[in-house]
C-alpha atoms as a PDB file:
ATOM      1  CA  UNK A   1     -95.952  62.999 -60.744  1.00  0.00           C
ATOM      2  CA  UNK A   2     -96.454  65.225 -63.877  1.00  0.00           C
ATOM      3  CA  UNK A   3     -97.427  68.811 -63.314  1.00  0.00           C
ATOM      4  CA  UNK A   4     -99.151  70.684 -66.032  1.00  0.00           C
ATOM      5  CA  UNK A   5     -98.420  74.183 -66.983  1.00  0.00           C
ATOM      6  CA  UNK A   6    -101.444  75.951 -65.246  1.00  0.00           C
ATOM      7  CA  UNK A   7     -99.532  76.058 -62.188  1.00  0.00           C
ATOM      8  CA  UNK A   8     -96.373  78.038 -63.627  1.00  0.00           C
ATOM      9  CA  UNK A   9     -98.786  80.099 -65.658  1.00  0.00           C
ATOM     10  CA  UNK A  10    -100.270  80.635 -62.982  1.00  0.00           C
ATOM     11  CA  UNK A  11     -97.370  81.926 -61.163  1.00  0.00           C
ATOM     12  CA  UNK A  12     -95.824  84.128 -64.120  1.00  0.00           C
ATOM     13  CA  UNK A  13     -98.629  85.880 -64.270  1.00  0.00           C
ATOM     14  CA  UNK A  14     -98.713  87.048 -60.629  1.00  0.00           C
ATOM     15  CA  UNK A  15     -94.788  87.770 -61.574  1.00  0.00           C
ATOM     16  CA  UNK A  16     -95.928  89.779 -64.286  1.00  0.00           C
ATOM     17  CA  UNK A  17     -98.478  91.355 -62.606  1.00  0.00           C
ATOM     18  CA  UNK A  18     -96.185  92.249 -59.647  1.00  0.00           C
ATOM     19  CA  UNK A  19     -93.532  93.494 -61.899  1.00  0.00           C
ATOM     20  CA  UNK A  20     -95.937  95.930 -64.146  1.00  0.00           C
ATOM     21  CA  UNK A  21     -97.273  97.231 -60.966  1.00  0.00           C
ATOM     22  CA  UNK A  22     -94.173  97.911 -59.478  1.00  0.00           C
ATOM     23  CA  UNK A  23     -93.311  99.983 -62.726  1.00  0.00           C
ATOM     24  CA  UNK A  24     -96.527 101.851 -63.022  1.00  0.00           C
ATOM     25  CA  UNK A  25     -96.171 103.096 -58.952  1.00  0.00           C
ATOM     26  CA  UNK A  26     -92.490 104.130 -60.043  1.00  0.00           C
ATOM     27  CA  UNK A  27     -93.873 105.842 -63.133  1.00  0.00           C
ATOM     28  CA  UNK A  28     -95.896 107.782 -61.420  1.00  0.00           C
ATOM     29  CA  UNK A  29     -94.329 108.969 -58.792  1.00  0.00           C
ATOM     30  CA  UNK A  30     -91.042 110.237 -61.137  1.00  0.00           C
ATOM     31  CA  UNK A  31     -93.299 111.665 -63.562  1.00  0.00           C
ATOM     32  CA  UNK A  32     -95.325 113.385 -60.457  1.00  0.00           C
ATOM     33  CA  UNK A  33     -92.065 114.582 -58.799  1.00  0.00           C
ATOM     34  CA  UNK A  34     -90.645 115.800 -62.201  1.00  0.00           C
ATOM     35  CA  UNK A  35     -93.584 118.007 -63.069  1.00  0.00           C
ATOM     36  CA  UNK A  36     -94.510 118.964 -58.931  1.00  0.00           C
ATOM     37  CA  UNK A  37     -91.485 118.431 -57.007  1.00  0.00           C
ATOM     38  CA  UNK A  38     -92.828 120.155 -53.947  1.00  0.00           C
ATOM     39  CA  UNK A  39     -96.129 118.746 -53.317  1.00  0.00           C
ATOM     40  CA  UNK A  40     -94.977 115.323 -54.782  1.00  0.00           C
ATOM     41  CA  UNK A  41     -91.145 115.128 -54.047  1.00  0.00           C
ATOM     42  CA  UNK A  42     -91.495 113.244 -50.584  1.00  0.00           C
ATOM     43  CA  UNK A  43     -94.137 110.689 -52.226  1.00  0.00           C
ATOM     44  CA  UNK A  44     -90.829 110.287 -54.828  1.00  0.00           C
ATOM     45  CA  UNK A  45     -88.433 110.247 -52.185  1.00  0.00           C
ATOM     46  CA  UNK A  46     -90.150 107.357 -50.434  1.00  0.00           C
ATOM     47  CA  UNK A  47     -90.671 105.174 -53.662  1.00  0.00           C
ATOM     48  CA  UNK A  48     -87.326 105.411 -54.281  1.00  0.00           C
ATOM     49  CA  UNK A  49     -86.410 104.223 -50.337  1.00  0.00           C
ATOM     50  CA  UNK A  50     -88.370 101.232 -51.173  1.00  0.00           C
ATOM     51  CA  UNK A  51     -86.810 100.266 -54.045  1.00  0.00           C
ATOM     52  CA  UNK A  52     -83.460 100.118 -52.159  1.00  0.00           C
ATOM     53  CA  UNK A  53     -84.994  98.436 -49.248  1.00  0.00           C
ATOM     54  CA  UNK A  54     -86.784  95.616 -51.588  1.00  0.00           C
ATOM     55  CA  UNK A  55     -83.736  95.286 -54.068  1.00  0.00           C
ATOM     56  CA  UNK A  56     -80.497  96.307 -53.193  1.00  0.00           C
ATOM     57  CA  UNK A  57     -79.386  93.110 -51.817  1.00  0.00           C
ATOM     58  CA  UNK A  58     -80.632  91.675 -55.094  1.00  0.00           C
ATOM     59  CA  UNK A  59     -77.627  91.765 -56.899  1.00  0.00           C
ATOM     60  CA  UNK A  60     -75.580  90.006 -54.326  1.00  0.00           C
ATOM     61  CA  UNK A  61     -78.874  87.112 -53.636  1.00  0.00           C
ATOM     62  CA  UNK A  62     -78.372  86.174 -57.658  1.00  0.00           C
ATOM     63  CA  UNK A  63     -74.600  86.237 -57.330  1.00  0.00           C
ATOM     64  CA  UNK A  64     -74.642  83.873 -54.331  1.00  0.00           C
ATOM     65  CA  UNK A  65     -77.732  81.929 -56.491  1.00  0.00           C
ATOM     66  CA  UNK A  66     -75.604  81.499 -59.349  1.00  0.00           C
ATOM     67  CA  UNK A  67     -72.164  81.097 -58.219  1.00  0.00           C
ATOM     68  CA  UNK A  68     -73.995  78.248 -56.111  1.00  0.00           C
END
């Protein structure tokens, strides 16, 4: 069956979305922490927790994807 493109574009927008998000929240909270670090240093702190918890086993998923 042939599958048009409105399904992938579909889906690299949400990507893109995702990934612009994910930057802007980062943004923020650096730029926050830089300029405030006491009342925004903990909001910092956890951003940067999530980032490790959500990609740090990244590296080693494409590794395992590509050496596949």
């Amino acid at each position: 069956m042939k599958s048009s493109g409105v399904s992938f574009e579909k889906e690299t927008e949400a990507l893109t979305k995702r990934v612009l998000d994910f930057f802007e929240r980062v943004r923020y909270a650096y730029l926050s922490a830089k300029e405030n670090p006491k009342e925004y240093g903990k909001k910092w702190k956890n951003t940067v927790k999530s980032i490790r918890e959500n990609f740090d086993g990244l590296g080693k998923s494409l590794e395992n994807f590509l050496n596949f």
